[in-house]
Protein backbone atom coordinates (compact mmCIF):
# COMPACT_ATOMS: atom_id res chain seq x y z
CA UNK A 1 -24.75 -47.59 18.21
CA UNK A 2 -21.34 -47.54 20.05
CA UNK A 3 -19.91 -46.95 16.14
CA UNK A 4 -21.66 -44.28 15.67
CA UNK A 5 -21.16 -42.66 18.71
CA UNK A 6 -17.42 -43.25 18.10
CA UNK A 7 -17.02 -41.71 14.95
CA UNK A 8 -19.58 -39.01 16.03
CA UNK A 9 -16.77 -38.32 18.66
CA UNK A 10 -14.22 -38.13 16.36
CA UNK A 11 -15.84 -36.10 14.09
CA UNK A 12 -16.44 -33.49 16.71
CA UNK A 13 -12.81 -33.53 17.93
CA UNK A 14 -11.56 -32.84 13.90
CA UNK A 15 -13.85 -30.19 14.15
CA UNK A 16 -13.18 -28.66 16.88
CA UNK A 17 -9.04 -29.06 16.29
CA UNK A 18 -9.85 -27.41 12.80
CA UNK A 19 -11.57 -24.04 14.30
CA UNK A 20 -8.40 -24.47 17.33
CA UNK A 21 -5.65 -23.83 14.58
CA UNK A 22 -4.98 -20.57 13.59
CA UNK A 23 -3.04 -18.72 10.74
CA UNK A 24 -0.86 -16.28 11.74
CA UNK A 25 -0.73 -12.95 9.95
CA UNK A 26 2.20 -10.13 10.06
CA UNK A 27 1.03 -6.89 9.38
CA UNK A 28 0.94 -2.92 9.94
CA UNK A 29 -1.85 -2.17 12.97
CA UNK A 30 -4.43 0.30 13.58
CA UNK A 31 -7.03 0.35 10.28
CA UNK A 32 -4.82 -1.86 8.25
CA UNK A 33 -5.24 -4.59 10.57
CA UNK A 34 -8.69 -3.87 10.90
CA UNK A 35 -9.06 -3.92 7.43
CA UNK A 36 -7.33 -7.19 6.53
CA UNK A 37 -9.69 -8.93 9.80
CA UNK A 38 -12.68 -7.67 8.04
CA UNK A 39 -12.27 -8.43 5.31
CA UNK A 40 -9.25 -10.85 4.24
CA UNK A 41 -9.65 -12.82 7.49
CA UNK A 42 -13.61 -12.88 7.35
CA UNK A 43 -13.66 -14.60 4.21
CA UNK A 44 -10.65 -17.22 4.89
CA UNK A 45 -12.16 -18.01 8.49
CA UNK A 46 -15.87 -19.03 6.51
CA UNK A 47 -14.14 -20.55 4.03
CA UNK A 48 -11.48 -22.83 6.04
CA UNK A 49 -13.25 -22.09 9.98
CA UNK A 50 -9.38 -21.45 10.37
CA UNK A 51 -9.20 -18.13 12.92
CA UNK A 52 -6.58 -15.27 12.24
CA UNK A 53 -4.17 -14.38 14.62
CA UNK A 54 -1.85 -11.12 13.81
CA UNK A 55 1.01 -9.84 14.94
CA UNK A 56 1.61 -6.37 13.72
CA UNK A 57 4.27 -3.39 13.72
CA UNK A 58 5.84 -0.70 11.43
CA UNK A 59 7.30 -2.34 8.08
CA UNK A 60 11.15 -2.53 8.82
CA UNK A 61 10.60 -3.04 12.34
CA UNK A 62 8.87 -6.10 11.12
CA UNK A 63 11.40 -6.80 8.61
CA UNK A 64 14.32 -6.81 10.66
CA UNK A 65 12.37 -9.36 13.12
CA UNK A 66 11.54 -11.45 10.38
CA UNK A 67 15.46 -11.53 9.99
CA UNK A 68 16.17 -12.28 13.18
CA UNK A 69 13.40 -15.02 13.47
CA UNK A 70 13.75 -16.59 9.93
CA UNK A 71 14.84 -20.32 11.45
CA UNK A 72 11.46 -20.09 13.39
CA UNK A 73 9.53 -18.03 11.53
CA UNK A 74 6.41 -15.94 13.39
CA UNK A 75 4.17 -15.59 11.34
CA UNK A 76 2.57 -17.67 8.10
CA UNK A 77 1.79 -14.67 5.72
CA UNK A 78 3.40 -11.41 5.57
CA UNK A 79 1.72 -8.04 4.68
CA UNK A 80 4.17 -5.33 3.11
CA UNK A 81 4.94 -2.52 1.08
CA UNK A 82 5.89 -3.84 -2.55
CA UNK A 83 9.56 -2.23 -2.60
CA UNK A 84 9.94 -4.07 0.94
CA UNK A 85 8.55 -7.09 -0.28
CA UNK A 86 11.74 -7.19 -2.29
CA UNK A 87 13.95 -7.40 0.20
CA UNK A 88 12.31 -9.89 1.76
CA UNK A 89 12.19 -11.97 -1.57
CA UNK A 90 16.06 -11.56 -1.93
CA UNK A 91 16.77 -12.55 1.72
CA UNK A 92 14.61 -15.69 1.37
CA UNK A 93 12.10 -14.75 3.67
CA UNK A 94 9.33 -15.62 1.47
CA UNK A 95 8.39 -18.84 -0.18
CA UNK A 96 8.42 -18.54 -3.81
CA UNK A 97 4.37 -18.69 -4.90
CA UNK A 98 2.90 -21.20 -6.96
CA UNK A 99 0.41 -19.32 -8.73
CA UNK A 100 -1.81 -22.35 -9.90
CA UNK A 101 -2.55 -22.65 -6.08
CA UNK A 102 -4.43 -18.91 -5.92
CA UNK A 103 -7.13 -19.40 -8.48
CA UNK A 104 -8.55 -15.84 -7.81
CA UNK A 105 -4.83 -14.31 -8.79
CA UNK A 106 -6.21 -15.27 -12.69
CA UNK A 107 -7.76 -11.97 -12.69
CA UNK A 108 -4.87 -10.43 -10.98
CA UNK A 109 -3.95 -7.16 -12.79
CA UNK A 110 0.01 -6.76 -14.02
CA UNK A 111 0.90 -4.03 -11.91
CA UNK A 112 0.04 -6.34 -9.12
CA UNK A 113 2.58 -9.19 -10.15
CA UNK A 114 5.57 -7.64 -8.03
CA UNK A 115 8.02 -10.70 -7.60
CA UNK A 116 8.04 -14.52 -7.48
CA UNK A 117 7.17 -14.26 -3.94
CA UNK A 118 5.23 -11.48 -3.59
CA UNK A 119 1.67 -10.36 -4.96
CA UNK A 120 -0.89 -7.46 -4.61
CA UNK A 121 -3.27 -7.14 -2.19
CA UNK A 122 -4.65 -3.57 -2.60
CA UNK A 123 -3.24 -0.71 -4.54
CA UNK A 124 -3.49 3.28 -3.87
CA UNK A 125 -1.49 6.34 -4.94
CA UNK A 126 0.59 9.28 -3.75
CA UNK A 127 -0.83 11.91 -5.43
CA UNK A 128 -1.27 16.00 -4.66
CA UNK A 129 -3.75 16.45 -2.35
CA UNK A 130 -5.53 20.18 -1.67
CA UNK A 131 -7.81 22.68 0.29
CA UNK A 132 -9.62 24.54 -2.77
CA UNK A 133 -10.20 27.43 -0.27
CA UNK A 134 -6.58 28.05 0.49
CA UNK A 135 -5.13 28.14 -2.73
CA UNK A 136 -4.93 31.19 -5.10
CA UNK A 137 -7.61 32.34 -7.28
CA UNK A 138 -7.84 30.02 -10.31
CA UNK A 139 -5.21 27.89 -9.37
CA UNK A 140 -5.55 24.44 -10.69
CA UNK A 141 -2.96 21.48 -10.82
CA UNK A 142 -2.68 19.66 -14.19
CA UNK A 143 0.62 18.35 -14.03
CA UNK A 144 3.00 18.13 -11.00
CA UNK A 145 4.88 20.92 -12.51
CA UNK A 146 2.31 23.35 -11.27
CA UNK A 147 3.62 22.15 -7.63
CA UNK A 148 6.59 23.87 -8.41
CA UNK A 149 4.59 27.40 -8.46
CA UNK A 150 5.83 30.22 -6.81
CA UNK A 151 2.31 30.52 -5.65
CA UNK A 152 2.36 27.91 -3.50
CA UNK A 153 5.77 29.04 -1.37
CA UNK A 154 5.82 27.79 2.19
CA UNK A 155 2.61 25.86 1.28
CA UNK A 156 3.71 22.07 0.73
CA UNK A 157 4.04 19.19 3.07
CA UNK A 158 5.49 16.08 1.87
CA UNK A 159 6.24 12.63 4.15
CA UNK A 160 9.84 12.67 5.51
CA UNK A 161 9.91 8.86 5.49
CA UNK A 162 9.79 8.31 2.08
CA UNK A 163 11.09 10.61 -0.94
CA UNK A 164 10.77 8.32 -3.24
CA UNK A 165 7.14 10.36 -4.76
CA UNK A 166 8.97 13.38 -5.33
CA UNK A 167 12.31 11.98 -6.41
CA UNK A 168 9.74 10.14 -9.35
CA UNK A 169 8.18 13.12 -10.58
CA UNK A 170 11.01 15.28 -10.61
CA UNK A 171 13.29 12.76 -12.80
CA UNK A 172 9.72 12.55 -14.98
CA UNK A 173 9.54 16.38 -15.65
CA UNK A 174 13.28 16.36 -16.12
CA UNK A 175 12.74 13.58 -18.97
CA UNK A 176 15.08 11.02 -16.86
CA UNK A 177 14.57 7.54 -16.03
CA UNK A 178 14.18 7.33 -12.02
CA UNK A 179 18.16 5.30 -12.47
CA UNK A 180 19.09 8.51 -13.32
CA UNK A 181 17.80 10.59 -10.68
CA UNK A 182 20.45 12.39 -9.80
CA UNK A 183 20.47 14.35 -13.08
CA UNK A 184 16.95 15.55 -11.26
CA UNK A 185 18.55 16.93 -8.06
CA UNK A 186 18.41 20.65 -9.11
CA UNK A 187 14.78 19.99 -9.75
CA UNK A 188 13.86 19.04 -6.27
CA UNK A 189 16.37 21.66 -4.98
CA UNK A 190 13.75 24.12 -6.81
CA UNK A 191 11.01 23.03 -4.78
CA UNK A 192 12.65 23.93 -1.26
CA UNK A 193 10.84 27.05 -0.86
CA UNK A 194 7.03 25.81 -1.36
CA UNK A 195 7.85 23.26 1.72
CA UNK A 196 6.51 24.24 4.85
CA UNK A 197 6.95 20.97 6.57
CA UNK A 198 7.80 17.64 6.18
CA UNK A 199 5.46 14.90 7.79
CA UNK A 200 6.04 11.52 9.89
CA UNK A 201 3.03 9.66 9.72
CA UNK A 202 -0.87 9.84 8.09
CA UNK A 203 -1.68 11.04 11.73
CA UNK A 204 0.58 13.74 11.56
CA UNK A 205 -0.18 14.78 7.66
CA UNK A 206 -4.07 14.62 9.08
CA UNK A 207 -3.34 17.16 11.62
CA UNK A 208 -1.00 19.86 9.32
CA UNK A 209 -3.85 19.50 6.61
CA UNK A 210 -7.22 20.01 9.42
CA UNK A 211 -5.17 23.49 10.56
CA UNK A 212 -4.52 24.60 7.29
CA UNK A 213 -0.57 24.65 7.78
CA UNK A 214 0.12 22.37 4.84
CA UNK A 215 -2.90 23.05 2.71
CA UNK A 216 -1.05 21.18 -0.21
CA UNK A 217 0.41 17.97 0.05
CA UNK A 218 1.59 15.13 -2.00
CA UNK A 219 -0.64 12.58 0.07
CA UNK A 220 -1.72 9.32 0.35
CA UNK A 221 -5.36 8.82 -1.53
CA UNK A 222 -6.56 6.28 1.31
CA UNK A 223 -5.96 9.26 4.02
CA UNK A 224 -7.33 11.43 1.93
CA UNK A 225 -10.53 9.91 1.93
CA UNK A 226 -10.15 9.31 5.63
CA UNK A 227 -9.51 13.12 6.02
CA UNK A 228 -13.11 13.79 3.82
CA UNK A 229 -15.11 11.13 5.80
CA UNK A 230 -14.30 13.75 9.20
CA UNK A 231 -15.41 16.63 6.87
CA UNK A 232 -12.37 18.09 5.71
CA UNK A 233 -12.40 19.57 2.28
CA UNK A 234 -9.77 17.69 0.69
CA UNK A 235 -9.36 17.10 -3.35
CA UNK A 236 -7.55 15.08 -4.82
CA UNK A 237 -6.05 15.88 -8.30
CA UNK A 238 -4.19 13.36 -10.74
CA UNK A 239 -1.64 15.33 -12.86
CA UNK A 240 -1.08 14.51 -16.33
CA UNK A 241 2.35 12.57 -16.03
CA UNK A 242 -0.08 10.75 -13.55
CA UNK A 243 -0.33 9.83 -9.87
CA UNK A 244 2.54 7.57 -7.80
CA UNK A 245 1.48 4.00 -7.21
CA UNK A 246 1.96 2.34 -4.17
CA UNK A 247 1.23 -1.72 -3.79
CA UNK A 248 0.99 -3.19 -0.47
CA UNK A 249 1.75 -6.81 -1.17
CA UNK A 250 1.28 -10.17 0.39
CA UNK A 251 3.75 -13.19 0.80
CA UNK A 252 4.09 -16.40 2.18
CA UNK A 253 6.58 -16.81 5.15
CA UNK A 254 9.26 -18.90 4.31
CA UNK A 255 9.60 -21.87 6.90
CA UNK A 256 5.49 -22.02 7.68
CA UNK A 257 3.92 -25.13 8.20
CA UNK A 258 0.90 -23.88 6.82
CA UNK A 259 1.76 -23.20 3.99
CA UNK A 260 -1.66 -25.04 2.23
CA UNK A 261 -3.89 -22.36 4.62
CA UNK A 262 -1.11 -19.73 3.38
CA UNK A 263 -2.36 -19.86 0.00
CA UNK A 264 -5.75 -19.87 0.96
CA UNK A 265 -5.80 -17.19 2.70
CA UNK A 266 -4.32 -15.26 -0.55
CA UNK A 267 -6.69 -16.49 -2.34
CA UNK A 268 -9.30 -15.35 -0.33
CA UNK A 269 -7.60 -11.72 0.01
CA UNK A 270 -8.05 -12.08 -4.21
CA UNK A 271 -11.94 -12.80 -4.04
CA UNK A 272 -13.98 -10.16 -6.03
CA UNK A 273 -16.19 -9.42 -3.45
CA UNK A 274 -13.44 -9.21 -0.95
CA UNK A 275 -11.81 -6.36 -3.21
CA UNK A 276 -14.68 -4.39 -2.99
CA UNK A 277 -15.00 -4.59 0.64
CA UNK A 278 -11.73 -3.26 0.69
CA UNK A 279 -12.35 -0.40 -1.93
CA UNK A 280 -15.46 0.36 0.00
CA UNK A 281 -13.45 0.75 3.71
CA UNK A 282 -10.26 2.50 2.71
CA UNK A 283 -11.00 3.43 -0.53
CA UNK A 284 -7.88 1.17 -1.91
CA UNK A 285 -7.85 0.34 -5.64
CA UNK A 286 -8.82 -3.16 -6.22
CA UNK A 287 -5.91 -5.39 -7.44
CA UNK A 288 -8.31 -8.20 -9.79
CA UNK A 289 -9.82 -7.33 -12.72
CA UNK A 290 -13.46 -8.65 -11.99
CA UNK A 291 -14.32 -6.26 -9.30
CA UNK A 292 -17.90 -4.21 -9.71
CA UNK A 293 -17.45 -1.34 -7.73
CA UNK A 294 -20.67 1.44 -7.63
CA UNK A 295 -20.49 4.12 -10.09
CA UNK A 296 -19.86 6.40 -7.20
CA UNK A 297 -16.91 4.66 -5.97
CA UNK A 298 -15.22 3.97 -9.31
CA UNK A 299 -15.47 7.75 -9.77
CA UNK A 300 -13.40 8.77 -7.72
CA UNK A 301 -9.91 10.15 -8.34
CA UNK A 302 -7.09 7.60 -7.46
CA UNK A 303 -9.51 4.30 -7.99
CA UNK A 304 -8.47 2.64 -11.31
CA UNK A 305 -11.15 0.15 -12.61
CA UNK A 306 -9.90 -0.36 -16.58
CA UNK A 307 -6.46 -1.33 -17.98
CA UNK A 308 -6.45 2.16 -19.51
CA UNK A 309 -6.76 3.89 -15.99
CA UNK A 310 -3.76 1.70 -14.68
CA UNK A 311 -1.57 2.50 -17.53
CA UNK A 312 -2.55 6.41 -18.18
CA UNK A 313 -2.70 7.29 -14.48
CA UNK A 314 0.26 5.08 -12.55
CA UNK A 315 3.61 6.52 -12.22
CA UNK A 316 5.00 3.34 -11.20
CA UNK A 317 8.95 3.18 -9.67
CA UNK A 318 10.36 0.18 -10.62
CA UNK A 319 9.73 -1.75 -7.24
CA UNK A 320 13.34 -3.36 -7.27
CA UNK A 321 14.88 -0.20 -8.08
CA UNK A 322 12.99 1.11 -5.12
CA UNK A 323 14.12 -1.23 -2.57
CA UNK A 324 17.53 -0.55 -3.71
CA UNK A 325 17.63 3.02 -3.48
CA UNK A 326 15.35 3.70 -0.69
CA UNK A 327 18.39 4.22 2.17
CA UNK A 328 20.42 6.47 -0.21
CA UNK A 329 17.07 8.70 -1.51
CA UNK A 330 16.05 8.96 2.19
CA UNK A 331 19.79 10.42 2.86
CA UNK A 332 20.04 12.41 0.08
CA UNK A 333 16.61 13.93 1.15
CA UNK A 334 17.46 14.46 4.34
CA UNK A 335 20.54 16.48 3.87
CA UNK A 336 19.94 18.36 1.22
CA UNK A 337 15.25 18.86 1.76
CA UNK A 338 14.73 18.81 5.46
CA UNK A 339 17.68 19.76 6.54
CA UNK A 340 17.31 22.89 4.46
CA UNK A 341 14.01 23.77 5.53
């Protein structure tokens, strides 16, 4: 009897010390961490009764702590943008992943497969987004050419943080590879007088869209479909040349001492239902190649659910190039596109 009560004892106190550790998770706030908790977190937490902890900020803010912090790292998995991700990878900020340890990242689609360190989590594009009742009679974009209309002057919004969209389509209609974008510089100095305004934030592209200020925009799908679930008519069109493609990625902090609950937790983030949960919320394009999404839901414009949707409709910019370029695009595009507006 007093054995039993002994190791009932101890198994109560392994118990409890299992659902008393936490994993420790570095991402954007707002929805996004609400997303990855409802999701992500959900299923690791059944799965390992491990609880999620986050600490969250913008993505270089977090970047440049993660610098700062890297002998005592504070967090165990990192949520970024995929060009970001690179600079984390090249900094050694991330542990370099041992696939065979994610069993769900089998079904992980290439476009997903950023670096060694870094991996998908949910995709989504940058695409030209519309109010059908504010533009011209007829007017219909088929390629991202027809952005350059004359039509559309003082029309366009655009985010001021990152030019990198733009910069991709107009070294694409120019018949340059993005290295080369400069040779594409008299393209986007075309485009000047369709800009109206240049946004900060999703909040701020939200609010130039609902007045009608901006009623074109290259915009992100996700806010988008935020923008249509509080009744604003907005479309979404994929040009020919295709729509931009933005990864947010996952990665295990370097220096964690979890790193076994690490790749769990990536695994879980991988987990076919998990994908669709994700698709569902914020309509995000699911990463893993087994996902069943409803008809309804794979319909729509900006979800890719085939190999022949991800390589027809992604622009991609190489996400290496990206990370390298980013400071000098963002100059260039402040000089010579705001500052000229």
């Amino acid at each position: 009897m007093k054995r039993f009560l002994i190791t009932a004892a101890v198994s109560t106190l392994l118990s409890s010390a299992a659902y008393a550790e936490t994993l420790v998770v570095s991402s954007w706030g707002g929805s996004f961490r609400d997303l990855i908790d409802q999701t992500i977190a959900a299923k690791f937490t059944e799965e390992t009764g491990v609880e999620v902890e986050f600490i969250t900020g913008g993505t270089i803010d977090r970047l440049n702590q993660a610098m700062l912090m890297r002998d005592m790292p504070e967090s165990d998995v990192t949520f970024t943008t995929s060009h970001i991700g690179w600079l984390y990878n090249n900094d050694g900020l991330f542990e370099e992943l041992d696939m065979s340890r994610i069993p769900n990242a089998a079904n992980l689609v290439e476009q997903a497969k950023i670096s060694p360190s870094h991996i998908g989590a949910w995709a989504y594009v940058y695409t030209i987004g519309y109010l059908p009742d504010a533009l011209p009679e007829g007017f219909a974009f088929e390629s991202w050419e027809d952005l350059w209309s004359p039509e559309l002057e003082g029309m366009v919004a655009a985010p001021d943080f990152d030019p990198s969209h733009i910069i991709a389509v107009a070294s694409r209609l120019e018949g340059v590879d993005i290295e080369d974008w400069e040779q594409a510089t008299d393209k986007l100095l075309a485009l000047r007088p369709n800009f109206r305004a240049f946004y900060t934030n999703d909040a701020n592209s939200q609010q130039l869209m609902t007045t009608g200020e901006t009623p074109v925009q290259i915009l992100l799908s996700m806010n988008a479909y935020y923008m249509q679930s509080q009744g604003i008519d907005v479309q979404l069109a994929i040009p020919q040349e295709g729509a931009v493609l933005g990864i947010d990625t996952m990665g295990i902090t370097a220096g964690t001492d979890k790193v076994d609950l690490a790749y769990q937790f990536i695994n879980a983030a991988l987990d076919p239902e998990v994908q669709a949960q994700i698709a569902e919320i914020k309509k995000g394009i699911p990463v893993v190649s087994n996902v069943e999404l409803p008809e309804e839901l794979a319909a729509l414009p900006g979800i890719f659910t085939s190999p022949e949707q991800w390589d027809s409709e992604a622009l991609i910019i190489p996400h290496e190039l990206r990370a390298e370029k980013t400071a000098e695009w963002r100059q260039w595009f402040s000089e010579n596109m705001i500052a000229g507006n």
